[in-house]
N, C-alpha and C. Protein backbone atom coordinates (compact mmCIF):
# COMPACT_ATOMS: atom_id res chain seq x y z
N UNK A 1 113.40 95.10 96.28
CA UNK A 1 113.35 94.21 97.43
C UNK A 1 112.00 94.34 98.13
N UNK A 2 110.94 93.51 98.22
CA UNK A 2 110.23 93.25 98.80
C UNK A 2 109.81 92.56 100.11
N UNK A 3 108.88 92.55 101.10
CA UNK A 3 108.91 92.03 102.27
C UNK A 3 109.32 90.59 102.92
N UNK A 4 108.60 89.85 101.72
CA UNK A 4 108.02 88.07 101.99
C UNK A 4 109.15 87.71 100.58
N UNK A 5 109.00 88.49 99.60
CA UNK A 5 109.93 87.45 98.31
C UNK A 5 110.46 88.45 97.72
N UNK A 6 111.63 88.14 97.13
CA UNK A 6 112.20 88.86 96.37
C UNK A 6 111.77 90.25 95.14
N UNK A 7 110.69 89.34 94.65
CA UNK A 7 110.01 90.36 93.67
C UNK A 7 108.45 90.37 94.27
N UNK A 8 108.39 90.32 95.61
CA UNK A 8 106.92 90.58 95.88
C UNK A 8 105.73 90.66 95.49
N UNK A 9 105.10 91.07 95.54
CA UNK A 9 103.77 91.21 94.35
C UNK A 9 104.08 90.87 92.90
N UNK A 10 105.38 91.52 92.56
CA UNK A 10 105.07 91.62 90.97
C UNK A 10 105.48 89.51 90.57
N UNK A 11 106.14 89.05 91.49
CA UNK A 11 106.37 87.30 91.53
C UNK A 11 104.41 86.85 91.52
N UNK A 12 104.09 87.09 92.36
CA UNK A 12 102.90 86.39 92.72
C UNK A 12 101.76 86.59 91.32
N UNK A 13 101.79 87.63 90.81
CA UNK A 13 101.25 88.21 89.50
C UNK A 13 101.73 87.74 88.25
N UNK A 14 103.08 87.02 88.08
CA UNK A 14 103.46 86.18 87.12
C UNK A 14 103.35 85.45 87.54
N UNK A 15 103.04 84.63 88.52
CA UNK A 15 102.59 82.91 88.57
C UNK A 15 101.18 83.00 88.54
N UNK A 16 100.25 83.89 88.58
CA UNK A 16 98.99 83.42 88.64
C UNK A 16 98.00 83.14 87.10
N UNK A 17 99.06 84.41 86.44
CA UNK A 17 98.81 84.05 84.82
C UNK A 17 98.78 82.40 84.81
N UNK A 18 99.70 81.76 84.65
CA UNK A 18 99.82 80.22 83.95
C UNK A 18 98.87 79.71 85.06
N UNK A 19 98.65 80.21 86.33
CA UNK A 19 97.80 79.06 86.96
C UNK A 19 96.40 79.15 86.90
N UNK A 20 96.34 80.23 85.88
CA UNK A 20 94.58 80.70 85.52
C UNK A 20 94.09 80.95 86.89
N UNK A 21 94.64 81.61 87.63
CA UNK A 21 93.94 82.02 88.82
C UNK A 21 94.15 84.23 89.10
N UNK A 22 92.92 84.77 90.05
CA UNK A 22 92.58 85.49 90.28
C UNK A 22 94.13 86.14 91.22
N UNK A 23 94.63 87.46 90.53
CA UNK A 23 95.39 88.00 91.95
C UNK A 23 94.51 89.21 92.43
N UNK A 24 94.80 88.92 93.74
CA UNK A 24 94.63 90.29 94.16
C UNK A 24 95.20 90.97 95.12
N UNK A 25 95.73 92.52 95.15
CA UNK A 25 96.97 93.27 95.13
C UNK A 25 96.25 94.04 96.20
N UNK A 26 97.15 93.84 96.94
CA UNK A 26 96.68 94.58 98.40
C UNK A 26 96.98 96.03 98.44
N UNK A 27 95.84 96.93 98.10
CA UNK A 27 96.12 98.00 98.36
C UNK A 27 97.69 99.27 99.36
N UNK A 28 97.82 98.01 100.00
CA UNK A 28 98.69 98.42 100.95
C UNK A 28 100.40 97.58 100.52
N UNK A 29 100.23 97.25 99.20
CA UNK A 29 101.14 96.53 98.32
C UNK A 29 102.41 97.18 98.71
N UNK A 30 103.46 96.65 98.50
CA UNK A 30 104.94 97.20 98.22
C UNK A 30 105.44 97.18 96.56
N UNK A 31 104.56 96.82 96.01
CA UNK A 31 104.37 96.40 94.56
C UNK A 31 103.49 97.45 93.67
N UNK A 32 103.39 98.32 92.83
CA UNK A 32 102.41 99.11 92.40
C UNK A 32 101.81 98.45 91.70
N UNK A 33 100.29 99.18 91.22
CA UNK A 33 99.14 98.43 90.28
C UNK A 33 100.21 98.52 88.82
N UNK A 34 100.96 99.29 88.33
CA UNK A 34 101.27 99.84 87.42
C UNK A 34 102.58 98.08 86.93
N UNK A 35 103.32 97.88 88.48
CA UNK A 35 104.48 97.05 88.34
C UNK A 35 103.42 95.76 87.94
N UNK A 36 102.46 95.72 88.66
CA UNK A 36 101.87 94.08 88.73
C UNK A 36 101.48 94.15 87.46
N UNK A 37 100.62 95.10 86.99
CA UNK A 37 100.38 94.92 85.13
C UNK A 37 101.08 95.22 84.27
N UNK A 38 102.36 94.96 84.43
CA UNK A 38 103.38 94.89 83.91
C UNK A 38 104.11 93.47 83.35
N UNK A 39 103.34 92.71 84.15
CA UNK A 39 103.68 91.29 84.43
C UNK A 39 102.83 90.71 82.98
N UNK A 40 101.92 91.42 82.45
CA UNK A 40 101.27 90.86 81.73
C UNK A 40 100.25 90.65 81.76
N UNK A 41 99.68 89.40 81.06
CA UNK A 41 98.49 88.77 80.78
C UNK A 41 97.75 88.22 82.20
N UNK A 42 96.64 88.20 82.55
CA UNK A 42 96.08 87.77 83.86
C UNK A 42 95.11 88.56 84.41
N UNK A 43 93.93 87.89 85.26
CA UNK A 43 93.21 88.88 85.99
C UNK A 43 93.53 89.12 87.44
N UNK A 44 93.71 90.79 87.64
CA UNK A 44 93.87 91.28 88.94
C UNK A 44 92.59 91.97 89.40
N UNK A 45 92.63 91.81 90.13
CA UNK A 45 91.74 92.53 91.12
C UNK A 45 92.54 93.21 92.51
N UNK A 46 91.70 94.61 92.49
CA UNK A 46 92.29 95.27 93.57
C UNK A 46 91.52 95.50 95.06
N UNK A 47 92.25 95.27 95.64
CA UNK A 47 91.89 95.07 97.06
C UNK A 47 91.86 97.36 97.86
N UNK A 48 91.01 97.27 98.54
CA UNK A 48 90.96 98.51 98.68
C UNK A 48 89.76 98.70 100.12
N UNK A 49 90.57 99.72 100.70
CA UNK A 49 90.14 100.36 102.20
C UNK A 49 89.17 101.55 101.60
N UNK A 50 88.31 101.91 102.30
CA UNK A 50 87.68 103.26 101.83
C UNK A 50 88.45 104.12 103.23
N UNK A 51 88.88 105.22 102.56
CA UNK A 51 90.11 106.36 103.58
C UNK A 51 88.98 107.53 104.19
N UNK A 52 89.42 108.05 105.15
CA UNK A 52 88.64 108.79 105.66
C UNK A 52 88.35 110.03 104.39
N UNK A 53 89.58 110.22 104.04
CA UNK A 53 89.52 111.31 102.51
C UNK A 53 89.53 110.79 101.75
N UNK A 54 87.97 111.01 100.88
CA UNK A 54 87.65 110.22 99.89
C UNK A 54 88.22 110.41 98.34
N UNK A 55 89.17 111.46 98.71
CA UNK A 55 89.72 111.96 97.08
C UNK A 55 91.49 110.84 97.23
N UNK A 56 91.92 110.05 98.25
CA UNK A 56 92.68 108.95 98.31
C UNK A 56 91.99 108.32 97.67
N UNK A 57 91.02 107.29 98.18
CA UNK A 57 90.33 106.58 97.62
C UNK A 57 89.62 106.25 96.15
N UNK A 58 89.27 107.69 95.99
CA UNK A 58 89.49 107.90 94.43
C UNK A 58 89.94 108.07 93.02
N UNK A 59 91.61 108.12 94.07
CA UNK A 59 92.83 107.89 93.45
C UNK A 59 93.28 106.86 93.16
N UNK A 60 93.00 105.85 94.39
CA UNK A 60 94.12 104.43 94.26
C UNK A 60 92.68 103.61 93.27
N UNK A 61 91.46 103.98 93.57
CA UNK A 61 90.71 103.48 92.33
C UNK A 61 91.04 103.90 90.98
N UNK A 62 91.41 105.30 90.64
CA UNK A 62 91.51 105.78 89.31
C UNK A 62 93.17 104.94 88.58
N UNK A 63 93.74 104.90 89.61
CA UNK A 63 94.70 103.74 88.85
C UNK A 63 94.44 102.75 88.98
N UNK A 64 94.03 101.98 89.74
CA UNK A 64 93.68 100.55 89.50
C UNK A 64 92.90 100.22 87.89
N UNK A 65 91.93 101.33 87.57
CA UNK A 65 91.17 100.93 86.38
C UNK A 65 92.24 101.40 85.15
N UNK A 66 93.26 102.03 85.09
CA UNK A 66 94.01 102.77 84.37
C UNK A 66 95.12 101.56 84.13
N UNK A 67 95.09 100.91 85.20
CA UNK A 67 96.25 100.06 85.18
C UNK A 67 95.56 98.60 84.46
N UNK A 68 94.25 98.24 84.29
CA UNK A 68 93.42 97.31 83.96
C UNK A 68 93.00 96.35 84.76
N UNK A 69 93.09 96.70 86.23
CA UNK A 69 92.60 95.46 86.92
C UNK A 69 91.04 95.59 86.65
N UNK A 70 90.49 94.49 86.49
CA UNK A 70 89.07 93.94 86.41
C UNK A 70 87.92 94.34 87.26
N UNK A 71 88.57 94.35 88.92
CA UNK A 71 87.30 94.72 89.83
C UNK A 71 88.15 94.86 90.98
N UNK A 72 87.40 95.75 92.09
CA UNK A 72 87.52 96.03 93.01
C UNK A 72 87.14 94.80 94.46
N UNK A 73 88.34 94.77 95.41
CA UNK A 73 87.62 93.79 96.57
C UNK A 73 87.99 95.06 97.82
N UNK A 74 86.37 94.97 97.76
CA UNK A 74 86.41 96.61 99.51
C UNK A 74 86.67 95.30 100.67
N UNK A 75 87.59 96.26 101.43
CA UNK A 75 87.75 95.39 102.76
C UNK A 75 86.70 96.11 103.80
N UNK A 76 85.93 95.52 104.62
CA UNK A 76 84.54 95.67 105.01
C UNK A 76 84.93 95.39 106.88
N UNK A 77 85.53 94.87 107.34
CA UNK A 77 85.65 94.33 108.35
C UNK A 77 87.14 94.55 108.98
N UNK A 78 87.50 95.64 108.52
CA UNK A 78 88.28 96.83 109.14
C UNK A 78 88.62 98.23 110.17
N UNK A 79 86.87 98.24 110.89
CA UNK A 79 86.70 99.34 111.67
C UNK A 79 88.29 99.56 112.76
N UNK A 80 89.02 98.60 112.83
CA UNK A 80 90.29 98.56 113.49
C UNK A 80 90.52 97.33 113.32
N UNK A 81 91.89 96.85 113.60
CA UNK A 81 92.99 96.10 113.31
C UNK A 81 92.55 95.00 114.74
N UNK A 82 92.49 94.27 114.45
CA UNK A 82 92.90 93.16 115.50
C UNK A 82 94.11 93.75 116.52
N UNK A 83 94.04 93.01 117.55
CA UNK A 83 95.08 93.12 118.60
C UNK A 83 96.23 92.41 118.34
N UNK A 84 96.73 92.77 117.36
CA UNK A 84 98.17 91.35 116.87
C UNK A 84 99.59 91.86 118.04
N UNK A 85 99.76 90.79 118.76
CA UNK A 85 100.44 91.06 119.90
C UNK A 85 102.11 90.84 119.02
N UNK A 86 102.51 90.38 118.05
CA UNK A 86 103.35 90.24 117.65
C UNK A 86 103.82 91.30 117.37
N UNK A 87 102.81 92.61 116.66
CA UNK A 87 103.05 93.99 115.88
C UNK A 87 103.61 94.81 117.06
N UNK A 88 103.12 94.59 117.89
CA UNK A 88 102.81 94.93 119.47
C UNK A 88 104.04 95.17 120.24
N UNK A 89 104.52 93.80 120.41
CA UNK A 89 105.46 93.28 121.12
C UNK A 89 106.82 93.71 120.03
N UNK A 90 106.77 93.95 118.80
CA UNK A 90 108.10 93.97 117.95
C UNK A 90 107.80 95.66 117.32
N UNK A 91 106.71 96.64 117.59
CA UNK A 91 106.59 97.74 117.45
C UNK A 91 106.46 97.80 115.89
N UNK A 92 105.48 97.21 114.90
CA UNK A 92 106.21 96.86 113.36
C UNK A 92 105.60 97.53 112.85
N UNK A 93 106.20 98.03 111.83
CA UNK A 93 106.60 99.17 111.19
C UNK A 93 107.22 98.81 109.26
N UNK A 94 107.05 99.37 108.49
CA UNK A 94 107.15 98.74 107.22
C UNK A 94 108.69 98.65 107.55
N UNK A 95 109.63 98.01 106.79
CA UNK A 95 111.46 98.62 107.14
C UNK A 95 111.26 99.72 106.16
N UNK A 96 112.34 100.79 106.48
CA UNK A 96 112.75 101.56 105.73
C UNK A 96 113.00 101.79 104.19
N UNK A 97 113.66 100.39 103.51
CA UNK A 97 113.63 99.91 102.17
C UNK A 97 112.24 99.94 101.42
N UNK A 98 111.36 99.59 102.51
CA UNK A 98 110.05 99.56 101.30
C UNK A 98 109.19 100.53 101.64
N UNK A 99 107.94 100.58 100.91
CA UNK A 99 107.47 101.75 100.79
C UNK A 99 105.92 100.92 100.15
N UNK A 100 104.99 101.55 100.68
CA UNK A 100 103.70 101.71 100.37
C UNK A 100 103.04 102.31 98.99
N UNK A 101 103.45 101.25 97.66
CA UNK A 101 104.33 102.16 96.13
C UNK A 101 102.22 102.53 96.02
N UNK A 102 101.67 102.47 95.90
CA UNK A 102 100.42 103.15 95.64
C UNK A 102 100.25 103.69 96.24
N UNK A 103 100.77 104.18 97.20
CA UNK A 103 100.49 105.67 97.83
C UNK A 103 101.71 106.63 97.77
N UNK A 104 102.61 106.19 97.03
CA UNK A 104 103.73 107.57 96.31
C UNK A 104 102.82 108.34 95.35
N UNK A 105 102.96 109.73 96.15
CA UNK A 105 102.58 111.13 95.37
C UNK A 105 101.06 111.01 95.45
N UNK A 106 100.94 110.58 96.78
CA UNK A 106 99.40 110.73 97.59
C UNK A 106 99.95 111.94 99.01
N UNK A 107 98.65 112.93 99.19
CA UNK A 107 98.85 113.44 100.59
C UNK A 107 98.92 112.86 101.46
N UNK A 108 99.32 111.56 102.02
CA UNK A 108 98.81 110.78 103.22
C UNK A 108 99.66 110.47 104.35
N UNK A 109 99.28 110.32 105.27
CA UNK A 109 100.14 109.83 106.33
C UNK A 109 100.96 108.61 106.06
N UNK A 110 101.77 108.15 106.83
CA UNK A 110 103.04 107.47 106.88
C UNK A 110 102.67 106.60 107.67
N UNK A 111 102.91 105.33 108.02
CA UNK A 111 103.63 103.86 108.71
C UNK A 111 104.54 104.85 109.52
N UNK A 112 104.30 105.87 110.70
CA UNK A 112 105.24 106.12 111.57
C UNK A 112 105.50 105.08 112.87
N UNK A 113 106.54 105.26 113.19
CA UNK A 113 107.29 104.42 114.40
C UNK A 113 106.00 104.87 115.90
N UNK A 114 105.29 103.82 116.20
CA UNK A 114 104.44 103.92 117.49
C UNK A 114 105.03 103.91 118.43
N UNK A 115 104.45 103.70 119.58
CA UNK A 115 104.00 102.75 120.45
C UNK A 115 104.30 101.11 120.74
N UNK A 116 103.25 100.83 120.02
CA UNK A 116 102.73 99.76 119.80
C UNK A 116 102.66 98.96 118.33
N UNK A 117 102.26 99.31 117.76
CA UNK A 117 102.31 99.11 116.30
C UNK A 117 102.09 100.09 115.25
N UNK A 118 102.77 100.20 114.39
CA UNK A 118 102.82 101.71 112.93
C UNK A 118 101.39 101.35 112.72
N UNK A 119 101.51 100.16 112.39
CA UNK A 119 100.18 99.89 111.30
C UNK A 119 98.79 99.96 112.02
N UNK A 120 98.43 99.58 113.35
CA UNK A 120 97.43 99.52 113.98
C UNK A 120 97.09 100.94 114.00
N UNK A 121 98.40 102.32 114.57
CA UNK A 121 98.04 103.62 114.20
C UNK A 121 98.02 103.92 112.88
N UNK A 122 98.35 103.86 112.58
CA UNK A 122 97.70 104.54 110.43
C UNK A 122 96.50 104.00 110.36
N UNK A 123 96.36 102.76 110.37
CA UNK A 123 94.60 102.74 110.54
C UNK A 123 94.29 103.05 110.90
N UNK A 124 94.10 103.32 112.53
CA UNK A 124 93.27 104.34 112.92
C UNK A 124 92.98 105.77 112.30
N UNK A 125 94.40 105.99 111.74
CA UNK A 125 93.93 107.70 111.13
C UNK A 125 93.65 107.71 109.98
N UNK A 126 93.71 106.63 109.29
CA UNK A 126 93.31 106.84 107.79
C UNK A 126 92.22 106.36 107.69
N UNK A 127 92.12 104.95 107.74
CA UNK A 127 90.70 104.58 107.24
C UNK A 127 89.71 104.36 107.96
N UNK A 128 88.50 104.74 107.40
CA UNK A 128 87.14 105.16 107.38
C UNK A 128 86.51 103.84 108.04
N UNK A 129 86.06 104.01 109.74
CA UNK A 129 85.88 103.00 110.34
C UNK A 129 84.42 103.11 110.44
N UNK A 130 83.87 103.94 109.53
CA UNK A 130 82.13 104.05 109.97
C UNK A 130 81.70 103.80 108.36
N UNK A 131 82.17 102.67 108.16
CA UNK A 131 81.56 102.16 106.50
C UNK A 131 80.46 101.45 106.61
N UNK A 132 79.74 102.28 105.63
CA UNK A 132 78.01 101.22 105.56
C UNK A 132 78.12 101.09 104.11
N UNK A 133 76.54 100.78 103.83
CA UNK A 133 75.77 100.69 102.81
C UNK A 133 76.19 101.90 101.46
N UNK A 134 76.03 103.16 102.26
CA UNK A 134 75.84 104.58 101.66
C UNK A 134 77.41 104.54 101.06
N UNK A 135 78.28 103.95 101.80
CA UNK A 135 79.95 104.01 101.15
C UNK A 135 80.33 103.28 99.83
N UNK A 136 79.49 102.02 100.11
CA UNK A 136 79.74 101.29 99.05
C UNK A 136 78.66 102.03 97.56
N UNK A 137 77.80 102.41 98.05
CA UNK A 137 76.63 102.85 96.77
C UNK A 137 77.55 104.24 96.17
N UNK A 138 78.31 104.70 97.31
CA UNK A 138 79.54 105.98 96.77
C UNK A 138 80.74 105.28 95.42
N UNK A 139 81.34 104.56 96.37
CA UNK A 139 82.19 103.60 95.45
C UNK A 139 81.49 103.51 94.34
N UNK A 140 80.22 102.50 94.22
CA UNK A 140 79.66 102.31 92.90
C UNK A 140 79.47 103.32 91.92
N UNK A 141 79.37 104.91 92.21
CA UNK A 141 79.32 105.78 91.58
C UNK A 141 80.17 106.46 90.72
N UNK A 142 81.67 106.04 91.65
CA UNK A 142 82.99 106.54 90.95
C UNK A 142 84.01 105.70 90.17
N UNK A 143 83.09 104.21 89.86
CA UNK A 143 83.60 103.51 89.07
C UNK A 143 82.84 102.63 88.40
N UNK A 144 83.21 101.71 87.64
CA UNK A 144 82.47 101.03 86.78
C UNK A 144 82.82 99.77 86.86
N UNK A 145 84.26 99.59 87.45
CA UNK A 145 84.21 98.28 88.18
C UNK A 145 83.68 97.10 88.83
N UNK A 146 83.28 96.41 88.65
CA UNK A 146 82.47 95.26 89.58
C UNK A 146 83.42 95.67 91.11
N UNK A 147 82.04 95.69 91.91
CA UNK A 147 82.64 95.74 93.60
C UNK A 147 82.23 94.63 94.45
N UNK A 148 83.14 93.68 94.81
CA UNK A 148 83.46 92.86 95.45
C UNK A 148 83.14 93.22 97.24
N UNK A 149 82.47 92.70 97.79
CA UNK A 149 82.23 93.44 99.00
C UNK A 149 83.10 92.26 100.36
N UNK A 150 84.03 92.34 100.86
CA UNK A 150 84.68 91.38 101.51
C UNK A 150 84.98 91.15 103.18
N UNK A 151 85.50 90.22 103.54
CA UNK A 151 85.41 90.16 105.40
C UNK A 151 85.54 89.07 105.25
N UNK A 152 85.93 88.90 106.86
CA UNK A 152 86.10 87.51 107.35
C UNK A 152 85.08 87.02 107.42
């Protein structure tokens, strides 16, 4: 059971095969790299935060290439989360049923119950809000992936 559809990610990854189009799997998936290339034939690309601990980061890359996605898309325009008054106002939080499947049997913090919003705090403690130049030329080092550099 997934958030938005029934088979979540791994749905969106079998329709993009026949539509000859690009997926890409949000690091923060409820879907693993492992389930979506499972689906088959198609190009994925993985979407990815650089974490304050760079041996995460080097992880959810070392499966992404293991799993065969094609290239990496760094999210760049993340130093913090927007003010989403909805997250805010409804305190949101993953439900209980799902789970953050690329980060099972990672050291990392949790989507705990805030304040204000889970997710606005986990970003703050996880990912790496002082990303430059020098991060991405890091990235380029620990993979061979094409790196996609991304933002609004």
């Amino acid at each position: 059971p997934e958030m938005a559809l029934p088979d979540g990610e791994y749905a969106i990854a079998r329709a993009a095969s026949p539509a000859e189009t690009i997926m890409t799997l949000c690091s923060w998936g409820t879907s693993s790299v492992e389930e979506v290339n499972s689906t088959g034939l198609g190009t994925r690309f993985f979407q990815l935060y650089v974490y304050k601990d760079r041996n995460v980061t080097i992880q959810l890359v070392r499966r992404a290439e293991k799993a065969g996605f094609k290239a990496i898309a760094l999210t760049v325009d993340t130093p913090r989360l927007g003010r989403r008054e909805a997250d805010i106002k409804n305190r949101f939080n993953l439900p209980p049923h799902l789970s953050l499947k690329n980060f099972e049997g990672l050291d990392i913090g949790k989507l705990n119950k805030a304040e204000d919003s889970g997710l606005a705090s986990y970003v703050a403690g996880q990912v790496d809000r002082s990303l430059s130049w020098k991060d991405v030329q890091w990235l380029q080092s620990i993979t061979s992936l094409p790196i996609l550099v991304k933002g609004v």
